[in-house]
Protein backbone atom coordinates (compact mmCIF):
# COMPACT_ATOMS: atom_id res chain seq x y z
CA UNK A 1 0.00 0.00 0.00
CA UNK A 2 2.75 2.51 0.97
CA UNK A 3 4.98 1.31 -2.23
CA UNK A 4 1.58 2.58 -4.43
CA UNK A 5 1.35 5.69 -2.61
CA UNK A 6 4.45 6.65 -2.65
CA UNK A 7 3.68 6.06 -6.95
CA UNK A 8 0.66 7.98 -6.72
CA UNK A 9 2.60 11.15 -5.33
CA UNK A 10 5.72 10.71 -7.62
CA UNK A 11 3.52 10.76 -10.58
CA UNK A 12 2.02 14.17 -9.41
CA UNK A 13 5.41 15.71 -8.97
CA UNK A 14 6.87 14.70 -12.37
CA UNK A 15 3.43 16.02 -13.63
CA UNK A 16 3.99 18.91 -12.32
CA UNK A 17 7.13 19.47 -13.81
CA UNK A 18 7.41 21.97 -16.63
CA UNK A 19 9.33 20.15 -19.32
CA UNK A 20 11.90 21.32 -21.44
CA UNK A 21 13.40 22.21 -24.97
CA UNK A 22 11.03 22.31 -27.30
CA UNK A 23 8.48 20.55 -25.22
CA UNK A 24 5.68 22.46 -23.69
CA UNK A 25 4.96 23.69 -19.49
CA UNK A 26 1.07 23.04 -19.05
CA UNK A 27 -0.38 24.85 -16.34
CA UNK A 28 -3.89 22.87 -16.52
CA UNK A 29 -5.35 25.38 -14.57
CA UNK A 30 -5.96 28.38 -16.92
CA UNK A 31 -6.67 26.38 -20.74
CA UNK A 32 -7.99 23.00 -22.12
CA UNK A 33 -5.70 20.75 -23.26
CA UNK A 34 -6.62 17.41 -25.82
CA UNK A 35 -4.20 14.81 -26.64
CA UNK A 36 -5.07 13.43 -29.84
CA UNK A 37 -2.15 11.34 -29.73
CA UNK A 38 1.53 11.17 -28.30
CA UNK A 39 2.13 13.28 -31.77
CA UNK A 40 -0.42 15.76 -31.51
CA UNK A 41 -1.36 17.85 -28.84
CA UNK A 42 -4.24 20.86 -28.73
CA UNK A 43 -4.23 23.72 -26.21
CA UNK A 44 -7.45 26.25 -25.48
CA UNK A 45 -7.94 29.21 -23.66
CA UNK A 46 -8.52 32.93 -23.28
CA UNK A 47 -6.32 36.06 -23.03
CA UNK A 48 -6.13 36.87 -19.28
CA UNK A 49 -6.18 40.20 -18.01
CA UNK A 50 -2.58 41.87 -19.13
CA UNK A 51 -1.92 39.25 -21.30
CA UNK A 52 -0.22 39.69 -24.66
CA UNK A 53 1.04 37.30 -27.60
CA UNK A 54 4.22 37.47 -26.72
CA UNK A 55 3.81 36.14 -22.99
CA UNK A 56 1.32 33.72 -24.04
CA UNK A 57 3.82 32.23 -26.98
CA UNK A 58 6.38 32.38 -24.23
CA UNK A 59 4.30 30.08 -21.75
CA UNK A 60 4.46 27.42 -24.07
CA UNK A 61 7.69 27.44 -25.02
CA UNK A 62 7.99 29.01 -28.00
CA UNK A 63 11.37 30.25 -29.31
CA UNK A 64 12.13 33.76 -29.59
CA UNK A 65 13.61 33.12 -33.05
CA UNK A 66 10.21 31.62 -34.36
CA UNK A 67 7.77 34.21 -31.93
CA UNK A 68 10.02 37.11 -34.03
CA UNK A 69 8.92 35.71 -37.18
CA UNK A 70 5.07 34.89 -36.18
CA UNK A 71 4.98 38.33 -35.02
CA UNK A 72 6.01 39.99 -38.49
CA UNK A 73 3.37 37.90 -40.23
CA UNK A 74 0.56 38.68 -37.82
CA UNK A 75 1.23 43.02 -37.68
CA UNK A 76 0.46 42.98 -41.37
CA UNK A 77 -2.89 41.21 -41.03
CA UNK A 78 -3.51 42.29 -37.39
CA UNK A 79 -2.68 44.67 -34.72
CA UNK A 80 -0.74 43.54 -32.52
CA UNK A 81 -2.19 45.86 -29.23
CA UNK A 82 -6.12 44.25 -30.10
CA UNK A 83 -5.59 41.42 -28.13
CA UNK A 84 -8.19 40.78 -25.81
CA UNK A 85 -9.09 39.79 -22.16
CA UNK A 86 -11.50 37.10 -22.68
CA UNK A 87 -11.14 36.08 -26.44
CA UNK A 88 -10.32 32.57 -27.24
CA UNK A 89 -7.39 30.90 -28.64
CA UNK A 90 -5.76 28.19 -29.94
CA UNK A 91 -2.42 26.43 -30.20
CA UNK A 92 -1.61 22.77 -32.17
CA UNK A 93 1.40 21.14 -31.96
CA UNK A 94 2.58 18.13 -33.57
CA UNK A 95 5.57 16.44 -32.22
CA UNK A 96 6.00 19.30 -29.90
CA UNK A 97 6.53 21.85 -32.56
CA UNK A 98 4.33 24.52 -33.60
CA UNK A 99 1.95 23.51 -36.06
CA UNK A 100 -0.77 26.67 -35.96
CA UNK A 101 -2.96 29.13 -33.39
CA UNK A 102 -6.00 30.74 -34.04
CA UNK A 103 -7.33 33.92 -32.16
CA UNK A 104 -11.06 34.59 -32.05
CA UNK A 105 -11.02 38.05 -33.04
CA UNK A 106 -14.21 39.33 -32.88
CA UNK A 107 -17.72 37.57 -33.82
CA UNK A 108 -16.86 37.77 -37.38
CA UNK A 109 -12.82 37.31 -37.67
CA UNK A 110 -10.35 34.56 -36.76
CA UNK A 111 -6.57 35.05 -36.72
CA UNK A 112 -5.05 32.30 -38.50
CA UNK A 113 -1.02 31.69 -38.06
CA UNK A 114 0.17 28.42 -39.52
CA UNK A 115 3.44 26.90 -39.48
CA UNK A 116 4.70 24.84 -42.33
CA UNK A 117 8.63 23.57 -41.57
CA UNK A 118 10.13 27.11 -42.90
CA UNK A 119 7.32 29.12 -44.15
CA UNK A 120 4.53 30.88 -41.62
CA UNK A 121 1.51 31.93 -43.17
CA UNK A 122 -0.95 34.48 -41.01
CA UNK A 123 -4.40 35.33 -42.28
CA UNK A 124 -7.52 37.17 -41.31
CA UNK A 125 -10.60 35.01 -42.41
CA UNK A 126 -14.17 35.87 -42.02
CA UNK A 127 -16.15 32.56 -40.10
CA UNK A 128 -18.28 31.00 -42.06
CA UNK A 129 -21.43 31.03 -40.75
CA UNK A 130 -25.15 29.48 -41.87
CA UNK A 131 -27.51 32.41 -42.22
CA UNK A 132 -30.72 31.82 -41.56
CA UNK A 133 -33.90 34.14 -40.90
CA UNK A 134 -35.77 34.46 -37.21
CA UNK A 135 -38.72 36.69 -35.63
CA UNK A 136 -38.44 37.97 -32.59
CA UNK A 137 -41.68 38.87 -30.46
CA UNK A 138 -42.39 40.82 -27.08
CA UNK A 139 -44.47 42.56 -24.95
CA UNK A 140 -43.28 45.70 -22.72
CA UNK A 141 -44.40 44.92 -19.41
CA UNK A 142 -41.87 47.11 -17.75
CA UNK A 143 -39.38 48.80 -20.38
CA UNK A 144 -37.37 47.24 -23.43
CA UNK A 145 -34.69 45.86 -21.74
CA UNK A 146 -36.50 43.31 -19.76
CA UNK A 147 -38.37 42.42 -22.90
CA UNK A 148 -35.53 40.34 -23.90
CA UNK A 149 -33.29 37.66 -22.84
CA UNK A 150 -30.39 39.18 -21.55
CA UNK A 151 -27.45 37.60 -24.34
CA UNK A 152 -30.28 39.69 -27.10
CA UNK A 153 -29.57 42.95 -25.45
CA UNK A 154 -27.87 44.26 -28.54
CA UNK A 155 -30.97 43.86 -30.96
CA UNK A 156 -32.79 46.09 -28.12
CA UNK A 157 -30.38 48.85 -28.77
CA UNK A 158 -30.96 48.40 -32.09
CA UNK A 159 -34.54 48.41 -32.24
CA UNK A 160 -34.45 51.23 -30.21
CA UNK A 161 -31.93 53.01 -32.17
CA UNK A 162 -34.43 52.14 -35.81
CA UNK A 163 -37.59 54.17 -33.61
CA UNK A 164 -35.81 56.68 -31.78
CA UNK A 165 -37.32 59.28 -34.13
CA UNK A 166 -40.64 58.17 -32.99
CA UNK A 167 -40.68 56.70 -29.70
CA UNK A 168 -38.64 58.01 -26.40
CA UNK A 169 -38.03 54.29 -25.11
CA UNK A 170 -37.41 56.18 -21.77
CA UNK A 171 -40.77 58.37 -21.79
CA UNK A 172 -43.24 57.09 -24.44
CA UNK A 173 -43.53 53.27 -23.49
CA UNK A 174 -46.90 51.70 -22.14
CA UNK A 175 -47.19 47.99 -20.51
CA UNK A 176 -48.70 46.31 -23.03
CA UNK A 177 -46.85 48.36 -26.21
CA UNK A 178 -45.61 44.94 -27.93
CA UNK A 179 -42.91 44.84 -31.37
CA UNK A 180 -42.01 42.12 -33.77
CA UNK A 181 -38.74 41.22 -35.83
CA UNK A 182 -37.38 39.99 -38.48
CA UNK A 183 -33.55 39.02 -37.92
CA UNK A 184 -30.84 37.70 -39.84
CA UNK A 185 -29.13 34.44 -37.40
CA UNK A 186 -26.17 33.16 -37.73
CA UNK A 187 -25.36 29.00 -37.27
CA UNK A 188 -22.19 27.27 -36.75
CA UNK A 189 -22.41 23.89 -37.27
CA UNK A 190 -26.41 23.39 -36.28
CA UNK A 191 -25.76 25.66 -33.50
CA UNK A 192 -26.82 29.15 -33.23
CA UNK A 193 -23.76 31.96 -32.59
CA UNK A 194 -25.60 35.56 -33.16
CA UNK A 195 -27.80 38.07 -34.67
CA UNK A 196 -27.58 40.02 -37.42
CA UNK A 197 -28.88 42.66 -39.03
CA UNK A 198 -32.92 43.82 -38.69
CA UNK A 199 -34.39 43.36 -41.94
CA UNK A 200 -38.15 44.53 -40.60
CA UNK A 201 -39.34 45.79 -37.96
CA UNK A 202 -42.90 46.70 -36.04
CA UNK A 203 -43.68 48.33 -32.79
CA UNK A 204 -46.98 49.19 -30.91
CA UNK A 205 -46.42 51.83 -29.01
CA UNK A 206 -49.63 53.54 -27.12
CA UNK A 207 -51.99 52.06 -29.86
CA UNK A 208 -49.91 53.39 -32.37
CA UNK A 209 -48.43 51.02 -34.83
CA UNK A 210 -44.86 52.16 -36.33
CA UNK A 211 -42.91 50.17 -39.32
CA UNK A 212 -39.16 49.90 -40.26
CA UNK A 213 -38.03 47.71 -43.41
CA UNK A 214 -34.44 47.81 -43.65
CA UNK A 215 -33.01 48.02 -47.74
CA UNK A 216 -29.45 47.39 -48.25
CA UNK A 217 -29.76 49.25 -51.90
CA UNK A 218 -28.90 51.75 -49.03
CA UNK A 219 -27.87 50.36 -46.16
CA UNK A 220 -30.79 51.89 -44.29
CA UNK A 221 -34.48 51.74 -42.45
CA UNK A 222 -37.02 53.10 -44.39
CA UNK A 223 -41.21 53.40 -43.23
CA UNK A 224 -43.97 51.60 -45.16
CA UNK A 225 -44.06 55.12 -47.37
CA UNK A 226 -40.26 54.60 -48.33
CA UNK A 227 -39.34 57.71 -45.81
CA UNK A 228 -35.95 56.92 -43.89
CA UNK A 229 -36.54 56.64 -40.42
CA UNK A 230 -33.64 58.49 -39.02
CA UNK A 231 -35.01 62.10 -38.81
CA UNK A 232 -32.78 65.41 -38.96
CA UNK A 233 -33.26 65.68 -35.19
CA UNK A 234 -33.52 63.07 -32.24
CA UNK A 235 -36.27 63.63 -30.27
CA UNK A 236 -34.19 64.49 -26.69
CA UNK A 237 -30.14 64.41 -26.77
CA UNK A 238 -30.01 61.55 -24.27
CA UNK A 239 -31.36 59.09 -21.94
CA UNK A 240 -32.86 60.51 -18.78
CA UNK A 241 -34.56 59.99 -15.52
CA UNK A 242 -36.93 62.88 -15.37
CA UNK A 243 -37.36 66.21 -16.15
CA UNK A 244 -37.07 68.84 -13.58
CA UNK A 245 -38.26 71.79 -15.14
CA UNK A 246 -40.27 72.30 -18.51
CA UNK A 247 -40.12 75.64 -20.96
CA UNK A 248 -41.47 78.61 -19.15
CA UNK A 249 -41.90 82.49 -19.74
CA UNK A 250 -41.69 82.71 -15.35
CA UNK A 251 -40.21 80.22 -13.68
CA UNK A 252 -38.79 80.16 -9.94
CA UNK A 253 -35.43 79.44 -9.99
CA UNK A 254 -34.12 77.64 -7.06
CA UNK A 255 -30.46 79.42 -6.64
CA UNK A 256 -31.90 83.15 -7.62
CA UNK A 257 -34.50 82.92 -5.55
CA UNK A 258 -37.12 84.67 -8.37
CA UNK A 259 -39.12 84.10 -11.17
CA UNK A 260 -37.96 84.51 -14.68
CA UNK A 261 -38.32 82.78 -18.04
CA UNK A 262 -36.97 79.54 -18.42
CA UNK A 263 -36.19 78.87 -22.42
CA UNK A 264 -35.63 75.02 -22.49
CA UNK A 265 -35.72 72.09 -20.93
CA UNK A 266 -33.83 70.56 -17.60
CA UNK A 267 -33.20 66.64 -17.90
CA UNK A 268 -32.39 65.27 -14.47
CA UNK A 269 -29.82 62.49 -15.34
CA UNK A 270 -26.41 60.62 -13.91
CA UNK A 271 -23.34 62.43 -13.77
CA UNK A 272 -21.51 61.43 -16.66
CA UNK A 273 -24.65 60.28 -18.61
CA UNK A 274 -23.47 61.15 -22.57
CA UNK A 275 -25.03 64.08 -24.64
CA UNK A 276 -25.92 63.48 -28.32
CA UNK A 277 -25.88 65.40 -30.72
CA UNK A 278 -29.27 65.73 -32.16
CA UNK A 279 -28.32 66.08 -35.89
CA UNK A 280 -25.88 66.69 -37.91
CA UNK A 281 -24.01 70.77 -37.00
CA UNK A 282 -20.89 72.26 -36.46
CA UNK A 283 -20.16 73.38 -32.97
CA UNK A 284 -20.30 77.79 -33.23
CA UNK A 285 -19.71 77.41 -28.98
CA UNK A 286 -18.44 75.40 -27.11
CA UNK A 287 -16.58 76.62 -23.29
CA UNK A 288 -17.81 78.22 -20.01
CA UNK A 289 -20.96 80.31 -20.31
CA UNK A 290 -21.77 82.29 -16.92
CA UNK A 291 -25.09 80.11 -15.52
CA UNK A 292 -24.86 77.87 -18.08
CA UNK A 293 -21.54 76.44 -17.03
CA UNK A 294 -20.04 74.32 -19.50
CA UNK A 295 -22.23 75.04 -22.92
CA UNK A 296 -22.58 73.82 -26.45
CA UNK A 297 -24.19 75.32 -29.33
CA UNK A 298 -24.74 73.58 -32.59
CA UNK A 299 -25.79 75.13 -35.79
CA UNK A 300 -27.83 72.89 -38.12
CA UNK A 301 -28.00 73.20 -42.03
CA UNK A 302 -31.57 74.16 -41.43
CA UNK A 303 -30.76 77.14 -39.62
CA UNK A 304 -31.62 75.57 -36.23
CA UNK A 305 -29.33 75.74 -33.15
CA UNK A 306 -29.57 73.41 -30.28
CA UNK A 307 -28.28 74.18 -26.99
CA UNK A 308 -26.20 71.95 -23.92
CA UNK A 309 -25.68 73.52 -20.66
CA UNK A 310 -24.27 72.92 -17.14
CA UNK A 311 -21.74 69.88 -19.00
CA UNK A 312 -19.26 68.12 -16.89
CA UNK A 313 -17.09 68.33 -20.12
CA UNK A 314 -17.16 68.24 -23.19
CA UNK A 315 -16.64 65.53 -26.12
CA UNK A 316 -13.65 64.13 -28.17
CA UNK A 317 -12.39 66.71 -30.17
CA UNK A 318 -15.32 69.24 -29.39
CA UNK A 319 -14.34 72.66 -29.88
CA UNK A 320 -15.45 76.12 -31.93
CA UNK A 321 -15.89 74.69 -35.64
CA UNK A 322 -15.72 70.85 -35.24
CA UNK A 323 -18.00 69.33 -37.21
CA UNK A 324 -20.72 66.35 -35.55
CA UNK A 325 -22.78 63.90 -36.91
CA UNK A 326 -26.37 63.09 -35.48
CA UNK A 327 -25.71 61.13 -32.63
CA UNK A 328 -22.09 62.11 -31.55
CA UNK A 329 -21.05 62.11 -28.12
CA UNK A 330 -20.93 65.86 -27.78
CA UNK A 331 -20.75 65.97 -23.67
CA UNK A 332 -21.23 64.46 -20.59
CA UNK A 333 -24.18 65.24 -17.62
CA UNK A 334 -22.62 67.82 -14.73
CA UNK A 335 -24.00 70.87 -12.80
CA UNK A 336 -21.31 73.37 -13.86
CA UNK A 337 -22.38 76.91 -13.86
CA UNK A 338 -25.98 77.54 -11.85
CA UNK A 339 -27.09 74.04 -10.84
CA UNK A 340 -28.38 72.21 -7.87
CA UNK A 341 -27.43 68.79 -9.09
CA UNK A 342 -26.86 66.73 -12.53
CA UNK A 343 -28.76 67.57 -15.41
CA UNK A 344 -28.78 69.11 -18.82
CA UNK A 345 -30.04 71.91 -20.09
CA UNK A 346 -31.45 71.85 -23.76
CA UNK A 347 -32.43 74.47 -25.69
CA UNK A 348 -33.77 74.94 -29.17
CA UNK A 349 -33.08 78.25 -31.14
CA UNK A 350 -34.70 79.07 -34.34
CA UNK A 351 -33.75 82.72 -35.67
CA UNK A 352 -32.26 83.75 -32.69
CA UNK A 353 -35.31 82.89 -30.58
CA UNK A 354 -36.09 80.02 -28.22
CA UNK A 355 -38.69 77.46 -28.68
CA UNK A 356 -39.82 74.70 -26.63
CA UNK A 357 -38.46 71.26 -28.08
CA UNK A 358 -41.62 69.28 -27.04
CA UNK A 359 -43.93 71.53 -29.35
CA UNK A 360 -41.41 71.08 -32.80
CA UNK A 361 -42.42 69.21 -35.53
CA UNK A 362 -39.44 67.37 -36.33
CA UNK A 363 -38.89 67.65 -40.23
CA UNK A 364 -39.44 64.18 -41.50
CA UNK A 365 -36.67 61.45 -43.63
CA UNK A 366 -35.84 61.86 -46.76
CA UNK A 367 -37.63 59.74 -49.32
CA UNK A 368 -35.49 56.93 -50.58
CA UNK A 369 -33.69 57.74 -54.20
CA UNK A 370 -36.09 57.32 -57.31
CA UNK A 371 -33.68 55.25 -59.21
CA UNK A 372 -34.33 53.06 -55.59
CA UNK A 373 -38.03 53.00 -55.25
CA UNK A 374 -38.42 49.76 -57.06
CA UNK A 375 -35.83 47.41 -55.13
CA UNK A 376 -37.23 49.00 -51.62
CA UNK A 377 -40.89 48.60 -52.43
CA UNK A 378 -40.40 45.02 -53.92
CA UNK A 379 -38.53 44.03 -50.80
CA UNK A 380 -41.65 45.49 -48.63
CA UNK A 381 -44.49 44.15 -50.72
CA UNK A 382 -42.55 40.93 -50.41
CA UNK A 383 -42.25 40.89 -46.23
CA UNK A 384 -45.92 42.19 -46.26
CA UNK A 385 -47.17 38.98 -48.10
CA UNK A 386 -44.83 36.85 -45.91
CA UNK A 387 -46.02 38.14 -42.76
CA UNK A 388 -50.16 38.60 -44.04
CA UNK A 389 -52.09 36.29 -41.54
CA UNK A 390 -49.43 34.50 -39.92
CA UNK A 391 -48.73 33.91 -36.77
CA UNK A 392 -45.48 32.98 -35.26
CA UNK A 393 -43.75 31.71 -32.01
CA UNK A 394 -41.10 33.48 -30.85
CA UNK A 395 -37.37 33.22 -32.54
CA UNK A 396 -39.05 30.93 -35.05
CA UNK A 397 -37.08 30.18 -38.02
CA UNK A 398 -38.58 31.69 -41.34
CA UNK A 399 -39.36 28.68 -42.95
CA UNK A 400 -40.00 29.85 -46.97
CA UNK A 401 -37.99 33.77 -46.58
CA UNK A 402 -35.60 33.40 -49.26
CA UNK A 403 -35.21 37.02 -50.20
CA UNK A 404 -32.42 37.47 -47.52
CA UNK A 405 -30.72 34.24 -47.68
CA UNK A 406 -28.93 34.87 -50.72
């Protein structure tokens, strides 16, 4: 009994042994490891936190001579500083030489090094996946978040991105307000990885029924009319909690101590929340503004100017004559200048003169191109007929949707 004992606890030891030469050190506890065969040996993991190529090459043994070489091959395909915490990898070896590793890149992307006696070959190939087409459906029972499994939370950014110009997912929804989707999904090997892009789109907000058909002629959402959903203005410039005070010709003001007109709107939000640009502008102010504190204005094309006060700072590159696109992070929530806590002051300015935000008709989309009309309404008439008196269970595959399988 001692005599196997004493086996039992050598064996550990010499298994815990890094080996040496060209042989590998396996530290079981941080990858997966599958002998094929005494030949051929497969290592998994993922990047650790501080990890780079270079230390993870080095924990297996790898020479400097051939890591020098690997590395020239992967910069031109790859950077070099984008490996991340958390992202898989592989390493093969046959006869305890490098044979090839692969790094998950992203969803999309695997890095590809293989090593063939003399010659390393690195590539950047796209995974190929199965697409197939799924509908998504939900009911709002407390806000769009909850209304979907928690691994889906992208496609409710997304939906909510494709309606922002109609619904304020913080302000407008209802219980009950319910949406459907139609959803490119992606399979590898029977099994399903992740979603795609939103080809179509419904949601019922407050008895209200709004539409969204997505046509890659160009790459955009378009209504049932062929009008593109993004608007020249978002509705409000960010997500908030409440607002504090509306636009008023006399109100009290809680630091002055008397009444006098109050030309926008306060959104009570975190500190730090991010400001949006509302459309597209170039920035005609941006610094400290007396009660205002830190302030923005934007000029539109349309003669508009929209107005950000009492910012903790300001944006990336935000300064007097930067340019921003709808939807740019122009600022962050703070109570600089006159303020009793975090929030942001928005103004609108047409001509020189303030107007209240909630009482603008927001110009609508432009129409999709002529030369376009045919492709988009085709595509529509076509998801119409699909979806005409049919009802589905939730992430059903399409059985029968060719149109965006090709």
């Amino acid at each position: 009994m001692a005599l196997k004992l004493f086996r039992f606890f050598l064996f550990l030891f010499i298994l815990s042994i890094p080996l040496i030469g060209n042989q590998i050190a396996i530290d079981k506890r941080n990858f997966k490891f599958d002998f094929k065969n005494e030949k051929e040996k497969l290592y998994s993991g993922v990047f650790e936190r501080g990890q780079n190529i270079y230390n993870l090459f080095k924990r297996f043994n790898i020479s400097e001579d051939i890591f020098l070489k690997i590395k020239d091959k992967i910069s031109k395909v790859f950077n070099l500083k984008s490996f991340k915490e958390g992202n898989k990898y592989e390493i093969f070896f046959k006869n305890d030489n490098l044979s090839h590793f692969k790094y998950w890149i992203d969803d999309w992307y695997i890095l590809k090094v293989e090593k063939k006696e003399d010659e390393i070959i690195a590539i950047k190939e796209k995974i190929n996946y199965d697409k197939k087409i799924l509908i998504l459906k939900g009911e709002i029972k407390d806000n769009l978040i909850s209304a979907f499994d928690l691994k889906d939370i992208n496609v409710a950014l997304d939906l909510s991105e494709i309606f922002s110009s109609d619904i304020d997912f913080w302000t407008d929804l209802r219980k009950g307000d319910s949406f459907l989707i139609l959803i490119e999904g992606f399979y590898l090997n029977g099994d399903f990885k992740i979603f795609g892009k939103i080809l179509y789109s419904e949601f019922l907000n407050d008895g209200k029924l709004y539409k969204a058909y997505y046509y890659d002629g160009e790459d955009a959402y378009f209504d049932e009319n062929g009008k593109s959903k993004m608007r020249a203005f978002l509705k409000t410039p960010l997500n908030f909690k409440r607002i504090s005070s509306s636009f008023s010709s006399s109100r009290y003001h809680p630091i002055l101590k008397i009444y006098r007109p109050h030309h926008g709107i306060d959104f009570v939000a975190q500190r730090g929340t991010p400001v949006s640009a509302i459309g597209d502008g170039k920035v005609v102010f941006a610094g400290f503004k007396s009660g205002y504190g830190n302030f923005i204005i934007l000029k539109h094309s349309n003669g508009w100017e929209s107005c950000y006060g009492h910012l903790l700072s300001f944006g990336k590159n935000i300064k007097n004559g930067a340019k921003v696109k709808q939807g740019d992070i122009i600022g962050y929530v703070g109570s600089t200048g006159l303020a009793t806590g975090p929030h942001l002051h928005y103004e609108i300015r047409i001509g020189g003169r303030a107007i209240n935000p909630f009482k603008l008709k927001i110009p609508e989309g432009k129409e999709i191109p002529k030369e376009k009309k045919d492709g988009f309404f085709a595509f529509k008439n076509y998801i119409d007929e699909y979806l005409k008196n049919k009802k589905f269970k939730n992430k059903e595959i399409l059985e029968g949707f060719k149109w965006a399988l090709k």
